[in-house]
Protein backbone atom coordinates (compact mmCIF):
# COMPACT_ATOMS: atom_id res chain seq x y z
CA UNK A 1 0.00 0.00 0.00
CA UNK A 2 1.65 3.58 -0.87
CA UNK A 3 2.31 5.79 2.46
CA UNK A 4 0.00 8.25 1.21
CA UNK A 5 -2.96 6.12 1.55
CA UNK A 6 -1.48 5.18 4.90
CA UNK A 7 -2.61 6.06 8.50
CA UNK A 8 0.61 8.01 9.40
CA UNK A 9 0.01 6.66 12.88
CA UNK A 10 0.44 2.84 11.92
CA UNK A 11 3.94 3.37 10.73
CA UNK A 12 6.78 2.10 12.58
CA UNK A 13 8.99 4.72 13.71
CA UNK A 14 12.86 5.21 15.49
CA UNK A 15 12.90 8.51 15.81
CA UNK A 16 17.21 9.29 14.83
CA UNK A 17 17.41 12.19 16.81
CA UNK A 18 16.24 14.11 19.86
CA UNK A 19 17.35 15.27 23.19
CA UNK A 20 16.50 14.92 26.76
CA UNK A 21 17.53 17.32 29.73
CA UNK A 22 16.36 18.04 33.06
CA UNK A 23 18.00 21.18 34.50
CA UNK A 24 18.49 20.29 37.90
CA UNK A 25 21.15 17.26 36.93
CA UNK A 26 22.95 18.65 34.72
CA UNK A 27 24.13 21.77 33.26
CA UNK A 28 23.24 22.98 29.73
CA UNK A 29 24.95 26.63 29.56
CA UNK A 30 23.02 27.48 25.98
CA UNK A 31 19.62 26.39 28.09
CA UNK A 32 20.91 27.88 31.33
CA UNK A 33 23.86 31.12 31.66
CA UNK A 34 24.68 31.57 28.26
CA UNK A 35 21.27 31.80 26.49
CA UNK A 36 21.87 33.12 22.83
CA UNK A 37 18.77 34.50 22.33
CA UNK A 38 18.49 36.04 18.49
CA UNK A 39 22.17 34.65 17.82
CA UNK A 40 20.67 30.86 17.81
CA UNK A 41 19.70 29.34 14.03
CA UNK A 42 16.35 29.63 14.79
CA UNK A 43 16.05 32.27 16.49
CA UNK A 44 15.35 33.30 20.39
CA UNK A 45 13.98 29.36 22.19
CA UNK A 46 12.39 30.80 25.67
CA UNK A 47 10.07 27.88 25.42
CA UNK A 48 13.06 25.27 25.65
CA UNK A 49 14.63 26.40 28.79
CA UNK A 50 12.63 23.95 30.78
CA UNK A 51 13.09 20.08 32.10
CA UNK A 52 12.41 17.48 28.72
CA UNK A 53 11.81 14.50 29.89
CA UNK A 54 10.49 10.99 28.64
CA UNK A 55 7.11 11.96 29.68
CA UNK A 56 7.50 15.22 27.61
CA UNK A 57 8.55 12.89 24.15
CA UNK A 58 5.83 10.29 24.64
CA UNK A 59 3.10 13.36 25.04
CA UNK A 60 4.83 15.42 22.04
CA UNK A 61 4.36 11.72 19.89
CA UNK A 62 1.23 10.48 21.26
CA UNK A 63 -0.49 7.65 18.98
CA UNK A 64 2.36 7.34 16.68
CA UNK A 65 4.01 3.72 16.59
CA UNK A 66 7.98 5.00 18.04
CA UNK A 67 9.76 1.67 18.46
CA UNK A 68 13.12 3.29 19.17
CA UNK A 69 14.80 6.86 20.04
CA UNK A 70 18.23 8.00 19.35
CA UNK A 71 19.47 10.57 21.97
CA UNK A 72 21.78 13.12 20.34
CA UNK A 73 23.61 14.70 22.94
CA UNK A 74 22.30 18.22 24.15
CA UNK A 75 25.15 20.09 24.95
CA UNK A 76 25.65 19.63 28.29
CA UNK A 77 28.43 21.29 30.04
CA UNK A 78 31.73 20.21 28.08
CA UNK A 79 33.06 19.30 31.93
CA UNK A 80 29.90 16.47 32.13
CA UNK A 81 30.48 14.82 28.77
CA UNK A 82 30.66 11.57 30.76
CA UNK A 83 28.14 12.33 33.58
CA UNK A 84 25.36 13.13 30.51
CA UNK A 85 26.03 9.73 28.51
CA UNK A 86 25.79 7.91 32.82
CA UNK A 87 22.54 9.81 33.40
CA UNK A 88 20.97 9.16 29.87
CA UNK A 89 21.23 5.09 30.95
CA UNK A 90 19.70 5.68 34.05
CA UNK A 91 17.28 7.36 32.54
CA UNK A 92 16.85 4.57 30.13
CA UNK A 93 16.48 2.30 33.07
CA UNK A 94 13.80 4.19 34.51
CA UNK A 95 11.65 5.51 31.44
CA UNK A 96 12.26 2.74 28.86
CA UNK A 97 14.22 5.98 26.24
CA UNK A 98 16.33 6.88 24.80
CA UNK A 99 16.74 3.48 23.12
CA UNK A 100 20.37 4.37 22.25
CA UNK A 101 22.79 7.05 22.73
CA UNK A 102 24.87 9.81 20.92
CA UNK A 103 27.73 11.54 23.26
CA UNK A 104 30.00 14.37 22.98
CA UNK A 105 33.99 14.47 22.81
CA UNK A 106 35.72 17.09 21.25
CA UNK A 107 38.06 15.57 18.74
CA UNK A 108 41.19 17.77 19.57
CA UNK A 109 40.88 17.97 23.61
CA UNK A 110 43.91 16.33 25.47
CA UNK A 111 42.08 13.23 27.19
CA UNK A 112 40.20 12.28 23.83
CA UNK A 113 40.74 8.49 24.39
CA UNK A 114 40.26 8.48 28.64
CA UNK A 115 37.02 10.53 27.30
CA UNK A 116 35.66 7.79 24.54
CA UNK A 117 36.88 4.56 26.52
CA UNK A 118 34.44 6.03 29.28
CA UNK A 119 31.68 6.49 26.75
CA UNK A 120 31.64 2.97 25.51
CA UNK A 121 31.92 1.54 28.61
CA UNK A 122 28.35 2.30 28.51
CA UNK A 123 25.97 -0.47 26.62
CA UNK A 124 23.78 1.82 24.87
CA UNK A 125 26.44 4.56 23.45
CA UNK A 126 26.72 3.89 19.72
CA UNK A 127 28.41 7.19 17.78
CA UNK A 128 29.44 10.26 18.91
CA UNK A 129 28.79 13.81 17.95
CA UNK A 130 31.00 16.76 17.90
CA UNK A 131 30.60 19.81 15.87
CA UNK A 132 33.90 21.09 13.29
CA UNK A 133 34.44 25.23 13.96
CA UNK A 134 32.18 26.33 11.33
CA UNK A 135 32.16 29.99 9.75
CA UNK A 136 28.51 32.24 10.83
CA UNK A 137 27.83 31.86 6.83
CA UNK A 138 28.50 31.29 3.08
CA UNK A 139 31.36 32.89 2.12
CA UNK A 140 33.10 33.33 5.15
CA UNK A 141 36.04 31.08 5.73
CA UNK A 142 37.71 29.65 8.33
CA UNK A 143 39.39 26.78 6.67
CA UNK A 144 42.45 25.66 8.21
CA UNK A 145 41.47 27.08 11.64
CA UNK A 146 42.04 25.40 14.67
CA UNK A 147 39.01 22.54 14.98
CA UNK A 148 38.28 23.04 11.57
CA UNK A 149 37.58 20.22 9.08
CA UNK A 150 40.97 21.08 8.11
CA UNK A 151 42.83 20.59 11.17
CA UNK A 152 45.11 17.73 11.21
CA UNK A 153 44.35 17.89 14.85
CA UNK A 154 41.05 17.65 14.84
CA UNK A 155 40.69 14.73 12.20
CA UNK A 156 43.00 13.01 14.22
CA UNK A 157 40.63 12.79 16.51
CA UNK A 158 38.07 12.11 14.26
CA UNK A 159 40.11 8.98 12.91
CA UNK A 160 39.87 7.31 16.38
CA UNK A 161 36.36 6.71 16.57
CA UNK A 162 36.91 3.43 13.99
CA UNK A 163 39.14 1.97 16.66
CA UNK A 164 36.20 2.38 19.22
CA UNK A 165 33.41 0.96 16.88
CA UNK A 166 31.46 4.71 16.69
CA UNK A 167 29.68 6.36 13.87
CA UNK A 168 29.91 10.38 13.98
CA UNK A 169 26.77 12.31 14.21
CA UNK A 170 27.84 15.50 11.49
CA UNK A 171 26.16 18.83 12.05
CA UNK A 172 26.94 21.40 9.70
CA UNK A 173 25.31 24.42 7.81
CA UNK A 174 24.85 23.76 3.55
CA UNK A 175 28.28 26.34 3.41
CA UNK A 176 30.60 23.56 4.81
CA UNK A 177 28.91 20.28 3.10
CA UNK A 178 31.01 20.46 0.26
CA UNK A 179 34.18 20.68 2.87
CA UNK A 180 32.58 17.39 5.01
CA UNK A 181 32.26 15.42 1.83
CA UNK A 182 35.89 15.87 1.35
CA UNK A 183 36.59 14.50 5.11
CA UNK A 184 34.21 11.77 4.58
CA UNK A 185 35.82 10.35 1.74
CA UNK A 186 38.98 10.80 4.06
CA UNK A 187 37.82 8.35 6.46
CA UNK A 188 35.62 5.50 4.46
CA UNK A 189 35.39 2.99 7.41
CA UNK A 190 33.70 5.46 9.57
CA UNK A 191 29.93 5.69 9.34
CA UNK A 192 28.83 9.38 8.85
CA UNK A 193 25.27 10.84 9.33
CA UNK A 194 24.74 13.84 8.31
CA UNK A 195 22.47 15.91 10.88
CA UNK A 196 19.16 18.14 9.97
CA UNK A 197 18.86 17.86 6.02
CA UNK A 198 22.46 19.95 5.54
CA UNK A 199 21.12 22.94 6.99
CA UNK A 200 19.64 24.23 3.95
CA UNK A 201 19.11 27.66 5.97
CA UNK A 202 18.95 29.67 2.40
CA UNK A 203 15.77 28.75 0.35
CA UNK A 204 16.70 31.16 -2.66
CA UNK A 205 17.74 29.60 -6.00
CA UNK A 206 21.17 30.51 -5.16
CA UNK A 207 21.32 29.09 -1.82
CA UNK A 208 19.62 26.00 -2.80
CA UNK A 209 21.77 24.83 -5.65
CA UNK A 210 24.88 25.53 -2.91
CA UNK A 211 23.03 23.15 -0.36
CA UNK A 212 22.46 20.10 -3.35
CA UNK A 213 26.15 20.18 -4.49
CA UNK A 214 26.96 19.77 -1.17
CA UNK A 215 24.74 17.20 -0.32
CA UNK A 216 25.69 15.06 -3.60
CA UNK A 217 28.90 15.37 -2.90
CA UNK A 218 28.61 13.79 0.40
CA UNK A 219 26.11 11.16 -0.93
CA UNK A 220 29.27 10.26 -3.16
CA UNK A 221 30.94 9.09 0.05
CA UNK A 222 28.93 5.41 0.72
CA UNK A 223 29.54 5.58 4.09
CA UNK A 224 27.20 8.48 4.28
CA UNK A 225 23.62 8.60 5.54
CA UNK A 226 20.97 11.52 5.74
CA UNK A 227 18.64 12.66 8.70
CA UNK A 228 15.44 13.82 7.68
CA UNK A 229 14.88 16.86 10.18
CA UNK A 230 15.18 19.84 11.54
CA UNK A 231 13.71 21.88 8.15
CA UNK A 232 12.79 24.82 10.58
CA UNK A 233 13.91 28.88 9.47
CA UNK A 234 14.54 31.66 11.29
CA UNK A 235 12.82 33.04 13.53
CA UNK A 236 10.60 29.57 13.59
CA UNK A 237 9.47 30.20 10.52
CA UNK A 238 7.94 27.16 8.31
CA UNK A 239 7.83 27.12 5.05
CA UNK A 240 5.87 23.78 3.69
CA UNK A 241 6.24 24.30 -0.22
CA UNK A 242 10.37 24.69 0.14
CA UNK A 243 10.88 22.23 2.73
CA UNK A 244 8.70 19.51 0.28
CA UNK A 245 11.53 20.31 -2.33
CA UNK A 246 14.10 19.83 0.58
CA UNK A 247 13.11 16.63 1.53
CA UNK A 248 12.32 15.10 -1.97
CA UNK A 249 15.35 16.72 -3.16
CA UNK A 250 17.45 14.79 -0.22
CA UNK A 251 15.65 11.92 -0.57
CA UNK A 252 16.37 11.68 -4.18
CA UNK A 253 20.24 12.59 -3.51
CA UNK A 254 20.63 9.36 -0.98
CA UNK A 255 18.13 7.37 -1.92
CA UNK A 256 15.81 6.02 0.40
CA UNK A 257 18.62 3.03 1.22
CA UNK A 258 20.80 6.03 3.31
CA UNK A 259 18.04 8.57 4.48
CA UNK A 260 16.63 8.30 7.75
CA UNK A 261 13.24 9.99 9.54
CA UNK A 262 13.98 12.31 12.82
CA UNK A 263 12.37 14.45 14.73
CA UNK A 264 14.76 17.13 16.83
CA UNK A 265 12.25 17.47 19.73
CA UNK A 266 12.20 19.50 21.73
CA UNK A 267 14.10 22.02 19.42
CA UNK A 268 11.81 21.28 16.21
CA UNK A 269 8.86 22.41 18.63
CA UNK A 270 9.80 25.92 17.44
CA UNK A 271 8.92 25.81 14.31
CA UNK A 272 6.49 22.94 13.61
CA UNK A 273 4.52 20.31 15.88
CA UNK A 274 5.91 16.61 15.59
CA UNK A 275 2.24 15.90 13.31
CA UNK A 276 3.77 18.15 10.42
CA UNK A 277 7.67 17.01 10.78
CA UNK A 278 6.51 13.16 10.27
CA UNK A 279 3.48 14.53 7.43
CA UNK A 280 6.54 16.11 5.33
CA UNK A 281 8.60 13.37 5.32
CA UNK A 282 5.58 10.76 5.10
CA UNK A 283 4.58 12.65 1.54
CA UNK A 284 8.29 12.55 0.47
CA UNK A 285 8.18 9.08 0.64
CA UNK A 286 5.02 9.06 -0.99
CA UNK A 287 5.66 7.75 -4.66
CA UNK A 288 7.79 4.78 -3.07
CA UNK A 289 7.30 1.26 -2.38
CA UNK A 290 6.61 -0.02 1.07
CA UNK A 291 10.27 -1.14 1.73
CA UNK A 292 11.46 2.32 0.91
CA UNK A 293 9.08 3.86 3.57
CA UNK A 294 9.83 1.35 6.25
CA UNK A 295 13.94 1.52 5.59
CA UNK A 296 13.42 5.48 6.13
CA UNK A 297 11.20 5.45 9.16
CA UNK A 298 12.96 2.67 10.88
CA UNK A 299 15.13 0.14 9.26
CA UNK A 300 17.90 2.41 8.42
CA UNK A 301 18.06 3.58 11.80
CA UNK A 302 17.77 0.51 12.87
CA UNK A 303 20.84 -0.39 10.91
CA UNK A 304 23.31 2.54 11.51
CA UNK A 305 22.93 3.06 15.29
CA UNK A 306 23.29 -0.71 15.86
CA UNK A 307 19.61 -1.38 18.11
């Protein structure tokens, strides 16, 4: 049966990214001291600087069929890298989520390996994510930089995460894809996902041809995958007829074989409820066959984190 004759709420679902914090364990400086107000992507999150909680995912995805949850780490203090990946299993213990989980290191701090041999000492800890230095937009550059995707440190770092088993969670904006596909063909027997879409933050003709030669570049590197997410604008803007293009456009780019469906909650609460996110990706999967739409809503998941 096509998906778009489907009840969206029958469809199996591991959700490939989304975050958990409660501010009284932990702390989150961007949720906590150091709010960035206007100077975050999407613009000023008031609404996020709460506790989000199991309880607070299972409400936000009532009646849809979520088998499985990623936790992407939610940048907690760079000093509780460890303590964040220990409370996310006790969590786990408690709640029944996240089903698996996505820590930080930074590739190019001095106790790297003390760092990821503590992570995977953990059952459930199956990639890690840490962000490159990235410039504030196109046509700024910072290659070369210290923690760029230049930095011989920094993919150093990068290149230990085979040893340990771990995929790498990749967040950058469309300015730098064409930069990660050259680091991702760098490092083959790493698996790479590439976080929110590319970041296609510039919906003009200009800005979207940038984002697709970035993002076929990277598909040329088969140790790639795609998340689905995070289409939101600035300011929490929405804007349905580009981010159709976006998805069919990445879908199209990967194939339905590497892409993979994922919310962002809480964060993707500013600009869209969780009934649009999974609607979008559900019609971009549309004019497939039934195997397509269950590899993107849960099989390929299922596959790269390892559950």
């Amino acid at each position: 049966m096509n998906a778009d004759r489907r009840d969206p709420r029958t469809v199996e679902v591991i959700d490939a990214h989304h975050h958990c914090w409660d501010l009284s364990q932990g702390n989150y400086p961007w949720l906590q001291q150091d709010y960035l107000g206007e100077q975050f992507f999407l613009g000023p999150y008031e609404q996020l600087r709460r506790d989000y909680l199991p309880d607070d995912y299972r409400a936000d995805t009532k009646g849809y069929r979520i088998v499985g949850t990623v936790h992407i780490e939610a940048e907690r203090s760079r000093t509780q890298q460890v303590e964040e990946t220990r409370w996310l299993h006790g969590l786990r213990e408690r709640s029944g989520l996240p089903t698996v989980v996505v820590p930080h290191v930074s590739f190019t701090q001095p106790d790297l390996i003390e760092v990821l041999t503590a992570h995977t000492a953990f059952a459930h800890v199956r990639g890690i994510r840490s962000k490159p230095v990235t410039a504030s937009g196109p046509g700024i550059s910072v290659q070369g930089q210290p923690g760029t995707l230049q930095d011989p440190a920094w993919l150093e770092g990068l290149s230990q995460l085979q040893a340990f088993g771990l995929s790498w969670d990749l967040r950058v904006p469309f300015w730098h894809l064409l930069e990660a596909a050259d680091v991702a063909k760098q490092f083959p027997g790493i698996r790479i996902i590439l976080n929110h879409t590319g970041l296609p933050l510039d919906r003009s003709e200009e800005g979207l041809a940038a984002w697709r030669e970035g993002m076929e570049a990277l598909a040329d590197a088969p140790n790639v995958y795609v998340k689905l997410s995070e289409l939101g604008l600035r300011g929490g803007r929405w804007d349905p007829v580009s981010n159709r293009q976006v998805l069919r456009d990445a879908l199209s780019i990967f194939g339905s074989e590497r892409a993979v469906f994922a919310s962002n909650l809480p964060v993707s609460g500013l600009s869209a409820r969780f009934e649009t996110l999974f609607a979008g990706v559900l019609d971009a999967v549309s004019e497939l066959d039934q195997v397509a739409v269950d590899n993107v809503f849960a099989n390929n998941a299922r596959i790269f984190y390892r559950m």
